[in-house]
C-alpha atoms as a PDB file:
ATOM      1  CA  UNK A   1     -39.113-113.883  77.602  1.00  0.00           C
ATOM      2  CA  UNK A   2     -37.962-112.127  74.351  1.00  0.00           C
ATOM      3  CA  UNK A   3     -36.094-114.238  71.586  1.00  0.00           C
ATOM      4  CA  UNK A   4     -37.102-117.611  73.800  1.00  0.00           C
ATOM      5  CA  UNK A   5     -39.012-118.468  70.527  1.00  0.00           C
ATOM      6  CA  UNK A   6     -36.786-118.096  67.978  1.00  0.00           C
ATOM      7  CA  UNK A   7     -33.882-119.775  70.401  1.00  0.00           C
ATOM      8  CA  UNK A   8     -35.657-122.815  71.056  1.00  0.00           C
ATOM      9  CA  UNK A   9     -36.231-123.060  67.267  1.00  0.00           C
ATOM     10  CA  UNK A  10     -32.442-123.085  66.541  1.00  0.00           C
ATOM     11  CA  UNK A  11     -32.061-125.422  69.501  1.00  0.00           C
ATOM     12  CA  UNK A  12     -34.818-127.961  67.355  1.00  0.00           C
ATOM     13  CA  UNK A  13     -32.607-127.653  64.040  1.00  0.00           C
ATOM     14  CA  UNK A  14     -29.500-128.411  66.119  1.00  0.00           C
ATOM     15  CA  UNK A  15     -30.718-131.664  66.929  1.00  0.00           C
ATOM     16  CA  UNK A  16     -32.073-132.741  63.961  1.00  0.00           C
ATOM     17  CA  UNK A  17     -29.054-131.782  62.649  1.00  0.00           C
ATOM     18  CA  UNK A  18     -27.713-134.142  65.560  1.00  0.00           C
ATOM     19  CA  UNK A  19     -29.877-137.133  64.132  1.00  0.00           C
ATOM     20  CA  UNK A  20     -28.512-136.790  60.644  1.00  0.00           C
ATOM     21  CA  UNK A  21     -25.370-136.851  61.749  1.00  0.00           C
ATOM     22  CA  UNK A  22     -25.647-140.088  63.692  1.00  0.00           C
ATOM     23  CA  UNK A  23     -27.368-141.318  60.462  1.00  0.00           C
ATOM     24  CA  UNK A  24     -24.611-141.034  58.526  1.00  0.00           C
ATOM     25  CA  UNK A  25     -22.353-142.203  61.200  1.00  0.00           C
ATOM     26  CA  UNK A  26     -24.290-145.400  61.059  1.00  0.00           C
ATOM     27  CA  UNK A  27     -25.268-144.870  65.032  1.00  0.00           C
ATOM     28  CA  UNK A  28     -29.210-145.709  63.823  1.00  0.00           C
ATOM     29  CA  UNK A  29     -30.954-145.771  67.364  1.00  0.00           C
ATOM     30  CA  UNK A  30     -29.146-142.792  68.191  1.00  0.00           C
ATOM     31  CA  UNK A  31     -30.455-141.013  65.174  1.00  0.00           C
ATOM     32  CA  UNK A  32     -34.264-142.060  65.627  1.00  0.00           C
ATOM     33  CA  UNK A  33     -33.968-140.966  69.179  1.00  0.00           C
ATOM     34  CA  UNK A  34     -32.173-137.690  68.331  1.00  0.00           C
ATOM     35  CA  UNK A  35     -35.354-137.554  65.548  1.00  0.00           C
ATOM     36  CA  UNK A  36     -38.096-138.248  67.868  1.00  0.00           C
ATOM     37  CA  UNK A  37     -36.779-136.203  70.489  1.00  0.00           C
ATOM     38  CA  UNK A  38     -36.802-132.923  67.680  1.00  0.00           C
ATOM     39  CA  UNK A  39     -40.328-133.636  66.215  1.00  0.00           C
ATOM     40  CA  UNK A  40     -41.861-134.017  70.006  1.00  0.00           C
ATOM     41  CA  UNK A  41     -40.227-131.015  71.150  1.00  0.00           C
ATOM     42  CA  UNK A  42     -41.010-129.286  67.484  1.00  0.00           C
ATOM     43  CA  UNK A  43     -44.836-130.255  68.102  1.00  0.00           C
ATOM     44  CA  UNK A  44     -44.466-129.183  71.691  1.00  0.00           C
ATOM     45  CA  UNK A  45     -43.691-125.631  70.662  1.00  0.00           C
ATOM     46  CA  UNK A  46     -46.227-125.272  68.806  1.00  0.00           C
ATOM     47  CA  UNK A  47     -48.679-126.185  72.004  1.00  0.00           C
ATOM     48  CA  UNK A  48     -47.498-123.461  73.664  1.00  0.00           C
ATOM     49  CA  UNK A  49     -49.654-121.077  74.819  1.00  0.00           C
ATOM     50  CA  UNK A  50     -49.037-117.091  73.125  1.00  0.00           C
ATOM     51  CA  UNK A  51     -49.172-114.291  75.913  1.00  0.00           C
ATOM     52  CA  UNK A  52     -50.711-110.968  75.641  1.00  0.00           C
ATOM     53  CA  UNK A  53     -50.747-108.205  78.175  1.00  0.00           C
ATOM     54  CA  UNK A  54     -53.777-106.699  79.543  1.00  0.00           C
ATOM     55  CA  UNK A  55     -54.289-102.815  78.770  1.00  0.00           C
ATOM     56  CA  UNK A  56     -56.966-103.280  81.833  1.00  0.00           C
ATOM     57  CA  UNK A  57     -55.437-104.923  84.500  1.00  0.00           C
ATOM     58  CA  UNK A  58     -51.980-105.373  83.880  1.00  0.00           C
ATOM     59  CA  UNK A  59     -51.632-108.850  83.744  1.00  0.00           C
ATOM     60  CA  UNK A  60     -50.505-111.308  81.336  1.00  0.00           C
ATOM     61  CA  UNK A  61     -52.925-113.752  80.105  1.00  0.00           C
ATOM     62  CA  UNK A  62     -52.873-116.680  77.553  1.00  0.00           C
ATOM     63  CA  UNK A  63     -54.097-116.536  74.645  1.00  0.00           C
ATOM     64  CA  UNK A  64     -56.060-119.450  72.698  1.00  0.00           C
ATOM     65  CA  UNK A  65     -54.759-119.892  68.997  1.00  0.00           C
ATOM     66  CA  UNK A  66     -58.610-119.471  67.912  1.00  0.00           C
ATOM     67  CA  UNK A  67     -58.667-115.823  70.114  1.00  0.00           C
ATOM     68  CA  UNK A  68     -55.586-114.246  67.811  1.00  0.00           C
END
């Protein structure tokens, strides 16, 4: 899906964003969660696998990040 990337990117700042403001709101298990929750899904991203189409076949297949 085009823009997904970027999108989910904005999504991460918005809830770190989220975590600072509980910070400062003195809500500090609300922040740590809202923290966690934004670096796992920050690492996750970058798990994802990158898709390239196939001139050949058609198909879409994943593509390893040592295969760029």
């Amino acid at each position: 899906m085009r823009g997904a990337g970027p999108l989910l990117w904005i999504v991460l700042v918005a809830v770190a964003w989220n975590a600072w403001l509980f910070q400062r709101a003195h809500m500090e298990v609300q922040a740590v969660v809202a923290a966690v929750f934004a670096l796992l899904g920050a690492w996750g991203a970058m798990r994802l696998p990158r898709w390239v189409r196939c001139p050949a076949c058609g198909w879409r297949h994943p593509v390893g990040n040592d295969e760029r």
